[in-house]
Protein backbone atom coordinates (compact mmCIF):
# COMPACT_ATOMS: atom_id res chain seq x y z
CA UNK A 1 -9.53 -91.26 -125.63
CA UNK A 2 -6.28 -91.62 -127.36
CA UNK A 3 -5.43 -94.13 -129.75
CA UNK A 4 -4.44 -96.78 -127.33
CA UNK A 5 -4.21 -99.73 -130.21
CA UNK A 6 -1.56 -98.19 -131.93
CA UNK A 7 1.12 -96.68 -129.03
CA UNK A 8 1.06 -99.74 -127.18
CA UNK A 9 1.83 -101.43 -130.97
CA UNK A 10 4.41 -97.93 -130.95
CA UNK A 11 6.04 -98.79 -127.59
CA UNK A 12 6.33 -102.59 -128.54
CA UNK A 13 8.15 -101.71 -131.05
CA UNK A 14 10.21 -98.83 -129.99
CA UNK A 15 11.47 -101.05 -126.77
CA UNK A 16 12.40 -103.96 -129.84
CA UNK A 17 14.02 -100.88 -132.58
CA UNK A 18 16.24 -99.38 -129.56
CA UNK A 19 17.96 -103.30 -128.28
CA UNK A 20 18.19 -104.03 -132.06
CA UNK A 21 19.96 -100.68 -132.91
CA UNK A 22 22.58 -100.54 -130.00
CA UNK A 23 23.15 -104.19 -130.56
CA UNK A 24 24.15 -103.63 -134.17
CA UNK A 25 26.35 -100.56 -133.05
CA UNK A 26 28.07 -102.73 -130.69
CA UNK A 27 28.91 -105.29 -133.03
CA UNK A 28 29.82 -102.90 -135.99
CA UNK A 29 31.55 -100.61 -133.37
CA UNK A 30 29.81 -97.35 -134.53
CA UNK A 31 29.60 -94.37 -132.62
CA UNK A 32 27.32 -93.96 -129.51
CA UNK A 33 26.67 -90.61 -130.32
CA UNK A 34 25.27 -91.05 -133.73
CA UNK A 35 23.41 -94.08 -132.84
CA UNK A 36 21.86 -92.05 -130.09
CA UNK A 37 20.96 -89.18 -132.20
CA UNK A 38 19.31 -91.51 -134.92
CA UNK A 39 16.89 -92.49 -132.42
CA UNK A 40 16.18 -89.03 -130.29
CA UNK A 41 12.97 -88.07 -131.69
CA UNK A 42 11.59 -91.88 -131.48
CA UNK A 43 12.41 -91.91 -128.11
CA UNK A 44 11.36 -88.67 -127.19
CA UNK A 45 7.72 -89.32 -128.77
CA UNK A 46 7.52 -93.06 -126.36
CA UNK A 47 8.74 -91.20 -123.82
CA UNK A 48 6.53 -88.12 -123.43
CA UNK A 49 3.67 -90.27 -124.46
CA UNK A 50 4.44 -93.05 -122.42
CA UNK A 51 4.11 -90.43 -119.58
CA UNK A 52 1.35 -88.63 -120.29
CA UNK A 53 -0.77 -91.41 -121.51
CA UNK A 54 0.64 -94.54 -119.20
CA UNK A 55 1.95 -93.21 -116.45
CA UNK A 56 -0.39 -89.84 -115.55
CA UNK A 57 -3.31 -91.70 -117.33
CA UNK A 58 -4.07 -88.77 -119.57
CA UNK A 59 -6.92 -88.72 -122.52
CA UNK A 60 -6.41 -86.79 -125.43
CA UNK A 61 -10.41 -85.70 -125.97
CA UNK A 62 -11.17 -82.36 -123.27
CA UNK A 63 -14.61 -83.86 -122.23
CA UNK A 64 -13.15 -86.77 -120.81
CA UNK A 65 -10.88 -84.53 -118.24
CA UNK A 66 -13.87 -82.45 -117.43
CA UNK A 67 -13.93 -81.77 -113.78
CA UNK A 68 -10.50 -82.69 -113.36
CA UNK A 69 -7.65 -80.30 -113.00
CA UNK A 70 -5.09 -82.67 -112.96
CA UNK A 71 -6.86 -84.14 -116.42
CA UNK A 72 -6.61 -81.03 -118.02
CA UNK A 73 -3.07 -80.18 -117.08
CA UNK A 74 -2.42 -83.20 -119.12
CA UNK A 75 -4.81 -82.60 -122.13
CA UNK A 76 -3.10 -78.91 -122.17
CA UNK A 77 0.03 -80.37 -121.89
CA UNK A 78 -0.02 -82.69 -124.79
CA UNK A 79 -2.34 -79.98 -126.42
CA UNK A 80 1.03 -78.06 -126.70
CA UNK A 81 3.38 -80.81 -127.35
CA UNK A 82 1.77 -82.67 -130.08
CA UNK A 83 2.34 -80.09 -132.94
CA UNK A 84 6.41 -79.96 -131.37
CA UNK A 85 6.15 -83.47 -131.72
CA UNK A 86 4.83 -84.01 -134.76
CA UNK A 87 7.86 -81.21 -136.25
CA UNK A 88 10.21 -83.17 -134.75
CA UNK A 89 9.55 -86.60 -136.17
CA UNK A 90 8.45 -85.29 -139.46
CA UNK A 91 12.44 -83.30 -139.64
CA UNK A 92 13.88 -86.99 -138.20
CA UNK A 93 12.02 -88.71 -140.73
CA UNK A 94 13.70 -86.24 -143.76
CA UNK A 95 17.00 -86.25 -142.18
CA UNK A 96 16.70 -90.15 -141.39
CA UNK A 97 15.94 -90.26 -145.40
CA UNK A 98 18.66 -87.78 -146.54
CA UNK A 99 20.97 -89.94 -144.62
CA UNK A 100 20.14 -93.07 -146.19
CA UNK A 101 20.56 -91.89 -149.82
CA UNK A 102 23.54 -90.40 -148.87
CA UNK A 103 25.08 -93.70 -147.34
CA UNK A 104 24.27 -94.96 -150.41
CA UNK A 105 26.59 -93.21 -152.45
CA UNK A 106 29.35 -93.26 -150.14
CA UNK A 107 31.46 -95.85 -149.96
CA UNK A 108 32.82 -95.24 -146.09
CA UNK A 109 29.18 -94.48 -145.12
CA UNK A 110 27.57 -97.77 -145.89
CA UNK A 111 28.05 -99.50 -142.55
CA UNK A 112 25.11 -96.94 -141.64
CA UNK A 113 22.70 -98.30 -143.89
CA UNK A 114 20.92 -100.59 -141.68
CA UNK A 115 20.84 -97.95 -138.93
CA UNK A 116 19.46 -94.82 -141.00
CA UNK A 117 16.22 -97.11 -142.60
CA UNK A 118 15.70 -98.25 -139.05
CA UNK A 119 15.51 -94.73 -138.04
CA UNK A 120 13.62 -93.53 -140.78
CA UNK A 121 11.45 -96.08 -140.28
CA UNK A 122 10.88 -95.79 -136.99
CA UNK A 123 10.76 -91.85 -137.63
CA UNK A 124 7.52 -92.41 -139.57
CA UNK A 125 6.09 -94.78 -137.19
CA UNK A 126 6.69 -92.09 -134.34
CA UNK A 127 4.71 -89.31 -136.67
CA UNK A 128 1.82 -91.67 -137.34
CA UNK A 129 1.59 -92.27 -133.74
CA UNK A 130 1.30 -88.93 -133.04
CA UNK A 131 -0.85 -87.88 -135.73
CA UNK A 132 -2.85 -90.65 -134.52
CA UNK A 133 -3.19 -88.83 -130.96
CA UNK A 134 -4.81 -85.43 -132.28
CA UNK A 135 -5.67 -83.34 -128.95
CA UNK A 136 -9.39 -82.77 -129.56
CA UNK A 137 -11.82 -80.67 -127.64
């Protein structure tokens, strides 16, 4: 069974991180496309997991789809996404952080501060999620 404890914890938090971040974008008047992009791989990870976990009511352990074909569609299915997903968060995560020191040092780039640690925050919470999820057999 998959780590239910900590995505629900994940999507409480995602569903909170994505109203905070367009808020402060709308009141700072940054760019929509930026904004978006700082939270693509967080969103991706909720989600894909939110379907295949929520929604389909998939397991991440083979036994427990045994039998089923429709269960094992799923458990292959996040089989092959989790190491995607876990590349993805892990290169959001560095590029989150890259951006932050870099926002730092700029003077014009500083209004992004608040956004770049909430995405590199939320970056890291995404991988742990996922690592959290391991597809076992």
């Amino acid at each position: 069974m998959e780590n239910r404890t900590i995505f629900l914890v994940y999507l409480t938090t995602w569903c909170g991180y994505l109203i905070a971040v367009h808020g402060l974008a709308y009141r700072r008047r940054l760019g929509l496309g930026v904004v978006s992009a700082s939270h693509f791989a967080p969103t991706t990870v909720a989600l894909a997991m939110g379907y295949i976990f929520l929604i389909r009511r998939g397991v991440t352990v083979a036994q427990f789809a045994a039998g089923s074909e429709p269960g094992m569609d799923l458990w292959s299915l996040w089989v092959h996404l989790w190491p995607l997903l876990l590349l993805l968060t892990a290169a959001s995560a560095l590029a989150q952080l890259i951006w932050t020191i870099a926002a730092c040092f700029q003077k014009a780039q500083r209004k992004w501060i608040p956004l770049a640690i909430a995405g590199f925050l939320m970056s890291v919470f995404a991988f742990l999620t996922v690592g959290a999820n391991f597809p076992d057999a």
